[in-house]
C-alpha atoms as a PDB file:
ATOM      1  CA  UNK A   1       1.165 -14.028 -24.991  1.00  0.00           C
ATOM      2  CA  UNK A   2      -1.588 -11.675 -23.984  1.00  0.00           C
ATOM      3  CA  UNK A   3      -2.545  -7.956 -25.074  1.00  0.00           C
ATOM      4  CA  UNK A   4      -1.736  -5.786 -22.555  1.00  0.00           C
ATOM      5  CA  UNK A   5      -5.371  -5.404 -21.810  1.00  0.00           C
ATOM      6  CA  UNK A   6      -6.972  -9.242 -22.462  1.00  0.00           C
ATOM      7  CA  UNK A   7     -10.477  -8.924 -24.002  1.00  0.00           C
ATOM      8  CA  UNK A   8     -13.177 -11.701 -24.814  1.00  0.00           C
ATOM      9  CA  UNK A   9     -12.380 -13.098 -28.615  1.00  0.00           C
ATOM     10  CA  UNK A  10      -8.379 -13.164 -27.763  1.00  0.00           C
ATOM     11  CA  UNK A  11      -6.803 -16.388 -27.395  1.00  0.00           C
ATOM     12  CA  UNK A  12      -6.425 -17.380 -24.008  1.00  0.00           C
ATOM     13  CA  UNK A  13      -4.230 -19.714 -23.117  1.00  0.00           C
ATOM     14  CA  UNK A  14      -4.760 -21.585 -19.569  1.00  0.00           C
ATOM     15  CA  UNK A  15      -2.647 -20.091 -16.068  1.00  0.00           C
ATOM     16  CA  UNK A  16      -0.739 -22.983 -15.196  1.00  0.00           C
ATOM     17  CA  UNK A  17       2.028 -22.839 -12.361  1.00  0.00           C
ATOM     18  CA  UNK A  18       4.646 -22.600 -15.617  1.00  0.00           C
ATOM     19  CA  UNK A  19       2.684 -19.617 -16.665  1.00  0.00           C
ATOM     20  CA  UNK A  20       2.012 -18.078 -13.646  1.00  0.00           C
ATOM     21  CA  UNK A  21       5.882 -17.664 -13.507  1.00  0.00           C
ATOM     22  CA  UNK A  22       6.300 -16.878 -17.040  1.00  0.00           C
ATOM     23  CA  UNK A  23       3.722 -15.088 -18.305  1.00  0.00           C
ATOM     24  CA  UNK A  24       4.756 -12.081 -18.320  1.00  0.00           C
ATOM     25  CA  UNK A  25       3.738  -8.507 -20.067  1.00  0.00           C
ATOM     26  CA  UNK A  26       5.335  -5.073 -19.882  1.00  0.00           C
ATOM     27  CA  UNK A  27       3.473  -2.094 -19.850  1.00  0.00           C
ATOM     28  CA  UNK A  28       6.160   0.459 -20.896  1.00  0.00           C
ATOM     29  CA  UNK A  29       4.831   3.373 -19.478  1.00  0.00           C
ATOM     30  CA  UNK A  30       3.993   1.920 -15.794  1.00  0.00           C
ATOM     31  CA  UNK A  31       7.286   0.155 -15.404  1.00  0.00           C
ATOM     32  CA  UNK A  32       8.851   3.724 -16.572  1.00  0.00           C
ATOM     33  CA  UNK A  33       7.054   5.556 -13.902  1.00  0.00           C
ATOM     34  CA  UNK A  34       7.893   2.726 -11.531  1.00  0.00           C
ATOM     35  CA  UNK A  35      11.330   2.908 -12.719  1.00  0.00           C
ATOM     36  CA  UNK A  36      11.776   5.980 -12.044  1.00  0.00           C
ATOM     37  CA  UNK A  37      10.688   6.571  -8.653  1.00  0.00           C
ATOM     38  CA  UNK A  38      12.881   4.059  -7.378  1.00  0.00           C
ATOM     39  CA  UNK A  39      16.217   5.583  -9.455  1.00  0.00           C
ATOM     40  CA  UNK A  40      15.312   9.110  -7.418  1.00  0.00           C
ATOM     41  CA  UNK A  41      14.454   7.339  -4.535  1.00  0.00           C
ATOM     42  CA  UNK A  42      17.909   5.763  -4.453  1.00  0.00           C
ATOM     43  CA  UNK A  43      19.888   9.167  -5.865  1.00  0.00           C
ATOM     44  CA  UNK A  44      18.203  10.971  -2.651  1.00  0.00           C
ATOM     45  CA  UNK A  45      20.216   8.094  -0.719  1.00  0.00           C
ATOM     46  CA  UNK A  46      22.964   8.251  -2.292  1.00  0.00           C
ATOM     47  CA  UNK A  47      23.132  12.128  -2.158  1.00  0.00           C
ATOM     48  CA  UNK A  48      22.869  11.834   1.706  1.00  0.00           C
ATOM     49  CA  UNK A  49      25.246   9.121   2.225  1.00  0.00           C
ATOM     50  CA  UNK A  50      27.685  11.315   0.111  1.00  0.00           C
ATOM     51  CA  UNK A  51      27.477  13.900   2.767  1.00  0.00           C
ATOM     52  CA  UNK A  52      28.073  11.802   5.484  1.00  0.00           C
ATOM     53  CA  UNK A  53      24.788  11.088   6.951  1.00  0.00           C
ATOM     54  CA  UNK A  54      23.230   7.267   7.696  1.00  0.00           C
ATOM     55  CA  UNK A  55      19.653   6.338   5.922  1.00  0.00           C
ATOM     56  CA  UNK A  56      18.359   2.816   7.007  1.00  0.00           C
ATOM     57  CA  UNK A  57      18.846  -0.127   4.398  1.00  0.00           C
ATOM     58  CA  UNK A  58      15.575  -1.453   5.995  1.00  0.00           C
ATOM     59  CA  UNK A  59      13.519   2.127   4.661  1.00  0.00           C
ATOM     60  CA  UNK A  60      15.726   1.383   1.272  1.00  0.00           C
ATOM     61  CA  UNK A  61      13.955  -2.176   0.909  1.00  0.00           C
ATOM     62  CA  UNK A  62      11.193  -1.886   2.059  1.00  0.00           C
ATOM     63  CA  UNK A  63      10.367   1.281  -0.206  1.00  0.00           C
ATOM     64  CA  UNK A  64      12.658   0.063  -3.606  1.00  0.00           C
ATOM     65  CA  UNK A  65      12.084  -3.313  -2.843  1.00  0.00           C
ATOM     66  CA  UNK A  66       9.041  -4.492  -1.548  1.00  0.00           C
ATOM     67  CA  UNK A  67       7.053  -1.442  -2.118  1.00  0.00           C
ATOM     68  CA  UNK A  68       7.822  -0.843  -6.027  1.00  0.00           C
ATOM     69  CA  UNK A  69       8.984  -4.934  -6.407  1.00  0.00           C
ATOM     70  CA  UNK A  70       5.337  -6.174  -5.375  1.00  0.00           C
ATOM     71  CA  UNK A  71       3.688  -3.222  -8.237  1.00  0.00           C
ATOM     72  CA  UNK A  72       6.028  -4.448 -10.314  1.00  0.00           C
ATOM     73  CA  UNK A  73       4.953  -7.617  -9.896  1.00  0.00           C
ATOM     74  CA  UNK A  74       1.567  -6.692  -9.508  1.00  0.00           C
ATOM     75  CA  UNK A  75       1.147  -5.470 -12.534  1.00  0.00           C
ATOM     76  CA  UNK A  76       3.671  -6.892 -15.101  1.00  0.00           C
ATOM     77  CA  UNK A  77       3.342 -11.058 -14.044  1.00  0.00           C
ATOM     78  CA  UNK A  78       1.052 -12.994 -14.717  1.00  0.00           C
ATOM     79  CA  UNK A  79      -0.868 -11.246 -12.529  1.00  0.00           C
ATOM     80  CA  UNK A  80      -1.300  -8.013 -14.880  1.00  0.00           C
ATOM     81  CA  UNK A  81      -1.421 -10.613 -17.800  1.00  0.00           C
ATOM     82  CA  UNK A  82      -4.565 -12.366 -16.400  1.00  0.00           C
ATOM     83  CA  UNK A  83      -6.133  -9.701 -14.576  1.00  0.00           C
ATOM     84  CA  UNK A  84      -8.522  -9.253 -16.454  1.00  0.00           C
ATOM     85  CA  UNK A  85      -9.162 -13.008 -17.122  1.00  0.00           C
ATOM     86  CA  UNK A  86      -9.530 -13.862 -13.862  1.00  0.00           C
ATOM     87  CA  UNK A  87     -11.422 -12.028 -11.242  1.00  0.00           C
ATOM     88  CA  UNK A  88      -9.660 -14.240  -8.750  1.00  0.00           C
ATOM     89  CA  UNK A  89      -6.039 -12.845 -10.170  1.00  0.00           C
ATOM     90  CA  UNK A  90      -7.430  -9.270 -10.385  1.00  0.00           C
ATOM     91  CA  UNK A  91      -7.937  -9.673  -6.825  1.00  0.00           C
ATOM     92  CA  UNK A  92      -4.778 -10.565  -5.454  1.00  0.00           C
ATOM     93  CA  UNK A  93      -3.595  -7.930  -7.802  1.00  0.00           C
ATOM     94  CA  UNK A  94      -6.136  -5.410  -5.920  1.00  0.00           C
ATOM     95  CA  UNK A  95      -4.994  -7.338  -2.354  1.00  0.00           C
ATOM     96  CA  UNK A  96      -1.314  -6.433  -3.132  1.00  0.00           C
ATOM     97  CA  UNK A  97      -2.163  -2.638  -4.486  1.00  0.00           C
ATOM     98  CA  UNK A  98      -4.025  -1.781  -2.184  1.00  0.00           C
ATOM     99  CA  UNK A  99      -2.329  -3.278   1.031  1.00  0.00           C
ATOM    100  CA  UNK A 100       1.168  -4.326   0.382  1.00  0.00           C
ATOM    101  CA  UNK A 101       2.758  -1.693  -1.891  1.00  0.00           C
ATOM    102  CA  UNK A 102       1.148   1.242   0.255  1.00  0.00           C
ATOM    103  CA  UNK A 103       2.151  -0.054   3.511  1.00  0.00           C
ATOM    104  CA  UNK A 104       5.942  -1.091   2.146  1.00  0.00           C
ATOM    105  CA  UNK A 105       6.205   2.396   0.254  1.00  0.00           C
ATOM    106  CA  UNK A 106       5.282   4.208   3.862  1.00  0.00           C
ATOM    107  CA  UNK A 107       7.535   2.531   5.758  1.00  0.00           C
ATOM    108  CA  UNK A 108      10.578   3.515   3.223  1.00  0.00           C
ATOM    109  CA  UNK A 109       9.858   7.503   4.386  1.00  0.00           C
ATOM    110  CA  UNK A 110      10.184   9.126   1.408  1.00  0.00           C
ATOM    111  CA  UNK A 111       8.741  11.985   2.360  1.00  0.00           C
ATOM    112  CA  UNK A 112      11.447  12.378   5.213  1.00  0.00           C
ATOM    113  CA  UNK A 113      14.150  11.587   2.410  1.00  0.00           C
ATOM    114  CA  UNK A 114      12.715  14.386   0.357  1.00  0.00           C
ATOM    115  CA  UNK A 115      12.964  17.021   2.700  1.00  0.00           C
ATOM    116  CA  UNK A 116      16.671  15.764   3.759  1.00  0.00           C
ATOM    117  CA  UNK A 117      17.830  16.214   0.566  1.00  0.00           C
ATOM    118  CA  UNK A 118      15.397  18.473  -1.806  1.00  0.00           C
ATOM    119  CA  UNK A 119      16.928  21.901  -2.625  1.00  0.00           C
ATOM    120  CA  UNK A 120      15.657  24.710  -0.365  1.00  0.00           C
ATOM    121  CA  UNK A 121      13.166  25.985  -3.178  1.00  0.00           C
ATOM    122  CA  UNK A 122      11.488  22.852  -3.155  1.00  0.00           C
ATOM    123  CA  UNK A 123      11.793  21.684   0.297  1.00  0.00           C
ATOM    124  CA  UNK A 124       9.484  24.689   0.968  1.00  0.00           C
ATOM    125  CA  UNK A 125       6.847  23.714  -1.618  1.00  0.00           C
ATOM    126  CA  UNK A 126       6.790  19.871   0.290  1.00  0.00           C
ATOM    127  CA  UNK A 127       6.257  21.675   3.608  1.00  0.00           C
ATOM    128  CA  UNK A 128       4.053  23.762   2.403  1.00  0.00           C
ATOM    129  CA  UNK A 129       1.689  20.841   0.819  1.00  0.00           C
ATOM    130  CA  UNK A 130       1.987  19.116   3.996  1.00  0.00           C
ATOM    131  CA  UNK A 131       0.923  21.678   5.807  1.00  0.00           C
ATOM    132  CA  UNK A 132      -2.200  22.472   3.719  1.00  0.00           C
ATOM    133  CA  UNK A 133      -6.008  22.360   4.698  1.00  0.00           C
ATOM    134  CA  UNK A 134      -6.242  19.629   1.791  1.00  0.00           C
ATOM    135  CA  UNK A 135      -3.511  17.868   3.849  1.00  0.00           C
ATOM    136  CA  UNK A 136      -4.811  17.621   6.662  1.00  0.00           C
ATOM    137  CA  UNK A 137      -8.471  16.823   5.772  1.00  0.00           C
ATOM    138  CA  UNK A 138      -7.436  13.894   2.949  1.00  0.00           C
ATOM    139  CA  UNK A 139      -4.746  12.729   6.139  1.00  0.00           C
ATOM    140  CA  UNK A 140      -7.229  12.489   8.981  1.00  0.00           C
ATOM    141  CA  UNK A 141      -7.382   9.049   9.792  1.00  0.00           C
ATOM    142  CA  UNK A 142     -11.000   8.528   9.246  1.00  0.00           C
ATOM    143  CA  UNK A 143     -11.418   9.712   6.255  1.00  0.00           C
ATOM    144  CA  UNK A 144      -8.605   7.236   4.734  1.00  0.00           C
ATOM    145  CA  UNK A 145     -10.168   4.423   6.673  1.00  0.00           C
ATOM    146  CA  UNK A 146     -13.408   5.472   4.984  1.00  0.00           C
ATOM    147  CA  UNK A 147     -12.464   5.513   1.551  1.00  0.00           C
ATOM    148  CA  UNK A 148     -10.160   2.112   2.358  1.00  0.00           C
ATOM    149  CA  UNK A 149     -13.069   0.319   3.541  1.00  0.00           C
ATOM    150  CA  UNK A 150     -16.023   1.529   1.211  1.00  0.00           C
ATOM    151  CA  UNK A 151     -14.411   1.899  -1.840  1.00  0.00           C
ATOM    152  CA  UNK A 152     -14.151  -2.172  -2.946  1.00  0.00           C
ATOM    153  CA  UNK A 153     -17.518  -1.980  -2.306  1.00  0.00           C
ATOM    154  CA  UNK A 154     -18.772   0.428  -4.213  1.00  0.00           C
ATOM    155  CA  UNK A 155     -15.875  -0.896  -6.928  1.00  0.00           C
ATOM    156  CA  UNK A 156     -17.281  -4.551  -7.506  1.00  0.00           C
ATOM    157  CA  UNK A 157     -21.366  -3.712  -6.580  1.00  0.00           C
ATOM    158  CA  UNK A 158     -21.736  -1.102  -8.883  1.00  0.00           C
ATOM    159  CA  UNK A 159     -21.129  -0.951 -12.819  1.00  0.00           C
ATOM    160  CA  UNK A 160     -17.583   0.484 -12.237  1.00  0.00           C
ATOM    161  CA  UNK A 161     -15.926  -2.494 -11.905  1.00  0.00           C
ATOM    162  CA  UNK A 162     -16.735  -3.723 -14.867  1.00  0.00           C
ATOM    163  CA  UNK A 163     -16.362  -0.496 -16.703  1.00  0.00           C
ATOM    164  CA  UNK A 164     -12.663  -0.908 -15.632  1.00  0.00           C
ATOM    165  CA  UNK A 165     -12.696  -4.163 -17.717  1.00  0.00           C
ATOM    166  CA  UNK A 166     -13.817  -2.582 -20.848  1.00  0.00           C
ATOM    167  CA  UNK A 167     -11.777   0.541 -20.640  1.00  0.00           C
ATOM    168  CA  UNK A 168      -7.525   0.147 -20.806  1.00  0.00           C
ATOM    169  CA  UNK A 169      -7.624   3.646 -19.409  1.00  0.00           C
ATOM    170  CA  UNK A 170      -9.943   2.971 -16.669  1.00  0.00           C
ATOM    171  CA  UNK A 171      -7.792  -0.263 -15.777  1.00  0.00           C
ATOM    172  CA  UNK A 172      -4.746   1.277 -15.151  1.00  0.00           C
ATOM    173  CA  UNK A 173      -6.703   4.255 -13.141  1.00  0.00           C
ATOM    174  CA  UNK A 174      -7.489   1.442 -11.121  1.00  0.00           C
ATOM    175  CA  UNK A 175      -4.675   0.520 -10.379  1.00  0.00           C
ATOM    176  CA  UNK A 176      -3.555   3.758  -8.988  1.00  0.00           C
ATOM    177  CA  UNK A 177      -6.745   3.929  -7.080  1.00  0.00           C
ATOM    178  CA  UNK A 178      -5.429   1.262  -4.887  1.00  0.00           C
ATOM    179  CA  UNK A 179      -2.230   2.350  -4.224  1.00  0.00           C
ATOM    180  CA  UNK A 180      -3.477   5.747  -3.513  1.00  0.00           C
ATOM    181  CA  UNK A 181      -6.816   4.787  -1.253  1.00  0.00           C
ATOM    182  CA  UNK A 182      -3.811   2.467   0.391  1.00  0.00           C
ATOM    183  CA  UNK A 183      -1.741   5.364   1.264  1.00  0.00           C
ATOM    184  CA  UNK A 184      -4.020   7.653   2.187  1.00  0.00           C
ATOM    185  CA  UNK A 185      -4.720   5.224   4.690  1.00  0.00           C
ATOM    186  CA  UNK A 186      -1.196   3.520   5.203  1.00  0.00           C
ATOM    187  CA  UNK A 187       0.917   6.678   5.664  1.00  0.00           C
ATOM    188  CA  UNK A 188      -0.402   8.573   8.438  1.00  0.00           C
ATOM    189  CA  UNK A 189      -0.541   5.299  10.749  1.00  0.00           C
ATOM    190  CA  UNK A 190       2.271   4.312  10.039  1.00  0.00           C
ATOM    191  CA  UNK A 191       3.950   7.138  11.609  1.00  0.00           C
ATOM    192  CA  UNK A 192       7.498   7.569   9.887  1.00  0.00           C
ATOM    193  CA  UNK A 193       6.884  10.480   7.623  1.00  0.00           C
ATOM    194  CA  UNK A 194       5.687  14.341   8.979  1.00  0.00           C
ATOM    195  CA  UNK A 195       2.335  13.915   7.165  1.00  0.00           C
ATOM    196  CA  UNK A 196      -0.468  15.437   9.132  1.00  0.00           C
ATOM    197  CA  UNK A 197      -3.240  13.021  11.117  1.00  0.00           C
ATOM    198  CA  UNK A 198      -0.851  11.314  13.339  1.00  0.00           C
ATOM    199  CA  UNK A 199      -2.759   9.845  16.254  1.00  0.00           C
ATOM    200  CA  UNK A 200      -1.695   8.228  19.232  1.00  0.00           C
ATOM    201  CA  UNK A 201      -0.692   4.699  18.911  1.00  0.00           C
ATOM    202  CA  UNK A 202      -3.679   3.142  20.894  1.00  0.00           C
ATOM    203  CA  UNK A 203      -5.924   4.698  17.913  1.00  0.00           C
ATOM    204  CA  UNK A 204      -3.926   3.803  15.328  1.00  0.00           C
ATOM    205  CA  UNK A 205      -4.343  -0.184  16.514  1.00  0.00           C
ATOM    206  CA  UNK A 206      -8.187  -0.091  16.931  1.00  0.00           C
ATOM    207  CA  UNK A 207      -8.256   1.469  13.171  1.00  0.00           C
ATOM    208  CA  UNK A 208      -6.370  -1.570  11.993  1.00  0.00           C
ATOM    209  CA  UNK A 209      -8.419  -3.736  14.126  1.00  0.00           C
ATOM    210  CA  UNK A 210     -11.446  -2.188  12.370  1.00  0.00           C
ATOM    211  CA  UNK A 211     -10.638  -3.012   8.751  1.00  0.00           C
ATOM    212  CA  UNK A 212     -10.296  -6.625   9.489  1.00  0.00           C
ATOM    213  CA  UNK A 213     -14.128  -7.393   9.721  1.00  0.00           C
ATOM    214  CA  UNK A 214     -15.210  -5.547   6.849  1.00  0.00           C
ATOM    215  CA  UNK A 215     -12.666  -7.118   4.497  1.00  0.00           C
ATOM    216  CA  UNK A 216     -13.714 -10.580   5.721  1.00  0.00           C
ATOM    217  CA  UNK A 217     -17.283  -9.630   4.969  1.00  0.00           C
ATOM    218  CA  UNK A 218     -17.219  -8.317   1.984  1.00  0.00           C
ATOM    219  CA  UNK A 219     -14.534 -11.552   1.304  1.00  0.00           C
ATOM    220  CA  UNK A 220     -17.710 -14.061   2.240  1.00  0.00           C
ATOM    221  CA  UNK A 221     -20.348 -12.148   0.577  1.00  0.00           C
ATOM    222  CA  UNK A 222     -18.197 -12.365  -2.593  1.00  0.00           C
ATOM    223  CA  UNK A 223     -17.881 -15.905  -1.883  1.00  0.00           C
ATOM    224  CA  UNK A 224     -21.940 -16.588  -1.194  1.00  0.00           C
ATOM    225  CA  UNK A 225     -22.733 -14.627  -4.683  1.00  0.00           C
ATOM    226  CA  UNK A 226     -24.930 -16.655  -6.955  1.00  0.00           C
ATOM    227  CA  UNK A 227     -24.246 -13.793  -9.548  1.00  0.00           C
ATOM    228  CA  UNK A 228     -21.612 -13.270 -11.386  1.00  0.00           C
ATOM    229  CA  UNK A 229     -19.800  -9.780 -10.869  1.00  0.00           C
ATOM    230  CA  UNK A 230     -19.117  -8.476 -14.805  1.00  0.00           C
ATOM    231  CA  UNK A 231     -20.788 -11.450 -15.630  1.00  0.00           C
ATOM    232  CA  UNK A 232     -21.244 -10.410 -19.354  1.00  0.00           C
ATOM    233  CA  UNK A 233     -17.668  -9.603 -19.449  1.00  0.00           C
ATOM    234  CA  UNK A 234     -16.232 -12.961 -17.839  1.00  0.00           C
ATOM    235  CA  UNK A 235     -18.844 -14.813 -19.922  1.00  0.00           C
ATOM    236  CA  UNK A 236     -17.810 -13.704 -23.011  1.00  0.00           C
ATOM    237  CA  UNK A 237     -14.588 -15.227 -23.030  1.00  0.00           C
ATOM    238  CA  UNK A 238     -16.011 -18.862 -23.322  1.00  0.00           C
ATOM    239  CA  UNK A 239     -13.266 -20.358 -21.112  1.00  0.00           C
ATOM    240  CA  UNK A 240     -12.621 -23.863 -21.552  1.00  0.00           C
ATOM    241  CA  UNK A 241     -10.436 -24.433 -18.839  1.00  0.00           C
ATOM    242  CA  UNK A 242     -10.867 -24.213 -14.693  1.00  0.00           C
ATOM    243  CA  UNK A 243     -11.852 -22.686 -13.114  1.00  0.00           C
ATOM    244  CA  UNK A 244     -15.711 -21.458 -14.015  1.00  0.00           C
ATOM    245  CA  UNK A 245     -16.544 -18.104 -14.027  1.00  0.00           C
ATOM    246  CA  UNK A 246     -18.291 -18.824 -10.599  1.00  0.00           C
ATOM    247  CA  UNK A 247     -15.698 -20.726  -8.931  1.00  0.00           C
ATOM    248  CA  UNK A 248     -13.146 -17.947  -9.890  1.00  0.00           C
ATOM    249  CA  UNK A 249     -15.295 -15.877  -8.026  1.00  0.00           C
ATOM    250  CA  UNK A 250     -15.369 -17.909  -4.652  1.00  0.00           C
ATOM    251  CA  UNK A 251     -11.344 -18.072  -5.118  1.00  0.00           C
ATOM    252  CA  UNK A 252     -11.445 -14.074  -5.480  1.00  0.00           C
ATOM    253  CA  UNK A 253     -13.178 -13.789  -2.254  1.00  0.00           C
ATOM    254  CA  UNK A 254     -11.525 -16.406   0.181  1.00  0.00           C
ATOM    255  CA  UNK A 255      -8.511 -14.418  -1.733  1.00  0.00           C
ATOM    256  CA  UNK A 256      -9.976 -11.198  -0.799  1.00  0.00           C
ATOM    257  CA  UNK A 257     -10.806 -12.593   3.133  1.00  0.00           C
ATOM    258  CA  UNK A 258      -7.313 -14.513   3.622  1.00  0.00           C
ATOM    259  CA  UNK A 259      -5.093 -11.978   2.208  1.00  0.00           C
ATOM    260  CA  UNK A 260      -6.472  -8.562   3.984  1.00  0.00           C
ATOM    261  CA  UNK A 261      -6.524 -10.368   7.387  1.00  0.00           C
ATOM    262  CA  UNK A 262      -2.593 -11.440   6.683  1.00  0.00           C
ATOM    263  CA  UNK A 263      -1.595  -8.247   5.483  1.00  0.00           C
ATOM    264  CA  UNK A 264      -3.689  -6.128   8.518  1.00  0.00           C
ATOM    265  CA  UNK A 265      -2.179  -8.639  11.305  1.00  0.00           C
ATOM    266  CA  UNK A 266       1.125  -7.521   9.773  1.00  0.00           C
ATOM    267  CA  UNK A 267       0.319  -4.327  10.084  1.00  0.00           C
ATOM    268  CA  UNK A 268      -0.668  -4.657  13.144  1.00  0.00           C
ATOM    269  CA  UNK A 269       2.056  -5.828  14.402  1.00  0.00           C
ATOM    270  CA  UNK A 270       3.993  -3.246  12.432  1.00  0.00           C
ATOM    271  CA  UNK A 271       2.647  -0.859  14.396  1.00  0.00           C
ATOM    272  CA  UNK A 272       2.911  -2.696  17.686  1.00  0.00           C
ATOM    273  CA  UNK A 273       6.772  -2.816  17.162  1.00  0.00           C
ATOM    274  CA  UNK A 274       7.123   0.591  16.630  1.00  0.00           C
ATOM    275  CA  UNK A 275       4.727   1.853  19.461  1.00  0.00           C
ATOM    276  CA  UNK A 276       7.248  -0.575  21.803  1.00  0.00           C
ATOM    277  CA  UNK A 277      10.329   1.153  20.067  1.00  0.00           C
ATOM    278  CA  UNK A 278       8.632   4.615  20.541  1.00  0.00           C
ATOM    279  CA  UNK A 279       8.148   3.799  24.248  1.00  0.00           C
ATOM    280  CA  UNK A 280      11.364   2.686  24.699  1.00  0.00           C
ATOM    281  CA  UNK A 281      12.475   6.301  23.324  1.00  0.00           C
ATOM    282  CA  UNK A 282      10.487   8.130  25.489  1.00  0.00           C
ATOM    283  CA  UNK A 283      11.849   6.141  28.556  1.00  0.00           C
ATOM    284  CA  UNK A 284      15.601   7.079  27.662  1.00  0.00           C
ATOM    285  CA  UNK A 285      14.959  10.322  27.104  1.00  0.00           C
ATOM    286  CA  UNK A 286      12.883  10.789  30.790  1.00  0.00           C
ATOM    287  CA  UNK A 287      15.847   8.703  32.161  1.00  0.00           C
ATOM    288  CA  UNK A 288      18.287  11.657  30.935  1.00  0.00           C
ATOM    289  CA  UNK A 289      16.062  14.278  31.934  1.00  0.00           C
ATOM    290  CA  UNK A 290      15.784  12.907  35.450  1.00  0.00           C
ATOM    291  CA  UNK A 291      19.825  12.520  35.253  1.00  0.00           C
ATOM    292  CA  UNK A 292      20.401  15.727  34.154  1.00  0.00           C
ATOM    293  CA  UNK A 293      17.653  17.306  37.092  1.00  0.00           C
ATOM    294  CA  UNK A 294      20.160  14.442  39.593  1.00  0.00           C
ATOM    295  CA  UNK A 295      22.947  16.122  38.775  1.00  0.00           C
ATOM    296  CA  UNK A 296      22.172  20.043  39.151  1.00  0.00           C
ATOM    297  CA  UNK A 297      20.723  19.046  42.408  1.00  0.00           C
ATOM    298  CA  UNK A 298      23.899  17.941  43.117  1.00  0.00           C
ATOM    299  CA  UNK A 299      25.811  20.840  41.529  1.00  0.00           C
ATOM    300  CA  UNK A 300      23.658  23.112  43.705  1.00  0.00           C
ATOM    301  CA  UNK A 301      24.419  21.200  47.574  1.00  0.00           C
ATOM    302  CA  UNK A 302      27.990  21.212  46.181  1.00  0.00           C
ATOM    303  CA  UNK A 303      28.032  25.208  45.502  1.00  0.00           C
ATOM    304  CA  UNK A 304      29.343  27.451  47.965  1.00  0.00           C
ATOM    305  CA  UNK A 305      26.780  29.548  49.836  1.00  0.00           C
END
């Protein structure tokens, strides 16, 4: 088995398929914190069953789930075991961090779960975080498609990536990086929580739209490098076994293309469902307004004069 953070002179044994299922090491102190969310997750659903009121199973999932299940996974599998073996596992690792956990973790509206059941005390701190400047600037939809779509590159063309490699500390401030750069861009498109920057649904498509081209060229010019990224790092480690240091890199970016233009078409058609669903909404509730204006008028001929 692996250190927790694999570094050139450990042994290495190869990722097979049996590995890639088995190899797996806990970090204590990230599957705590991951732990823990989802147990007060799940009390604030229990507390408002208890008093009678319905919560979605499908927010439950997708938030306990799929959203803390794929960081789990993310980064206790073979995935956090290799990560740093393997630029091609790192980025599935980053693909899954950065797109899949934010996205599931949104759509579980934990934020709306909060202020259902948060005392009143602290119900007024949420709202009152929400409704701060900082809130509303670091929620404004372009500055978390900024930051969602410059940050890899900065990340993996600059010394930082490979800074990340050398430093445990660094790593696993990485790996909150994602899953914050992801929500900050996730959550206010999604639409389920009150967070502030919640644009029309039109807007919120073309901003999904937009992130497709830029992962898919920064996924080929990964692919096209001649150059190792880290190379002194990845070299170090003397690998004996496939792939090469070179060829890991092409996997990481056809990894990097494929993956972010799955995950945004999902997305996208996340948020097509729900603009449909909110449309749908909107037509009831003109439907009973126009009823309820049908049958005053009629109230009114009816009157005596």
């Amino acid at each position: 088995m692996l250190p927790l953070h694999a570094t050139p002179g450990d042994q290495i044994a190869p990722l097979t398929p049996v590995r890639l299922l088995t190899a797996w090491t806990f970090e204590p102190v990230l599957l705590g914190v991951i732990i823990a969310l989802g147990a007060i997750y799940l009390y604030g659903v229990h507390k408002l069953r208890k008093r009678g009121d319905k919560w979605s199973r499908a927010r439950t999932f997708s938030f306990v789930g799929v959203g803390l299940g794929s960081a789990v996974i993310a980064t206790q599998s073979a995935l956090g075991t290799y990560d740093t073996v393997l630029i091609s596992v790192h980025m599935a690792q980053h693909m899954i961090l950065s797109m899949l956990t934010p996205l599931a973790l949104a759509l579980g509206a934990p934020i709306t779960l909060a202020l259902r059941t948060l005392p009143q005390r602290p119900r007024k701190w949420l709202l009152s975080v929400l409704h701060s400047r900082f809130a509303k600037v670091i929620c404004f939809p372009l500055v978390g498609f900024t930051l969602f779509v410059i940050s890899p590159w900065v990340l993996y063309f600059s010394g930082w990536y490979e800074a990340t490699l050398r430093s445990a500390v660094l790593h696993d401030l990485l790996h909150l990086h994602f899953i914050l750069v992801g929500a900050v861009f996730f959550w206010p498109l999604v639409g389920l929580d009150p967070v502030p920057g919640r644009v029309v649904y039109p807007f919120r498509l073309m901003m999904t739209f937009l992130t497709l081209p830029f992962h898919a060229f920064l996924g080929i010019t990964i692919m096209s490098a001649n150059r190792l990224i880290a190379e002194d790092w990845y070299t170090a480690f003397g690998r004996a076994w496939s792939p090469s240091p070179l060829r890991d890199q092409y996997i990481a970016g056809g990894l990097l293309w494929g993956s972010g233009d799955i995950v945004g078409l999902v997305f996208f058609g996340t948020l097509f469902v729900q603009w449909v669903r909110e449309s749908q909404r909107e037509a009831r509730r003109e439907d009973r307004r126009l009823d309820r204006l049908e049958e005053q008028a009629r109230r009114a001929e009816r009157s005596p004069r």
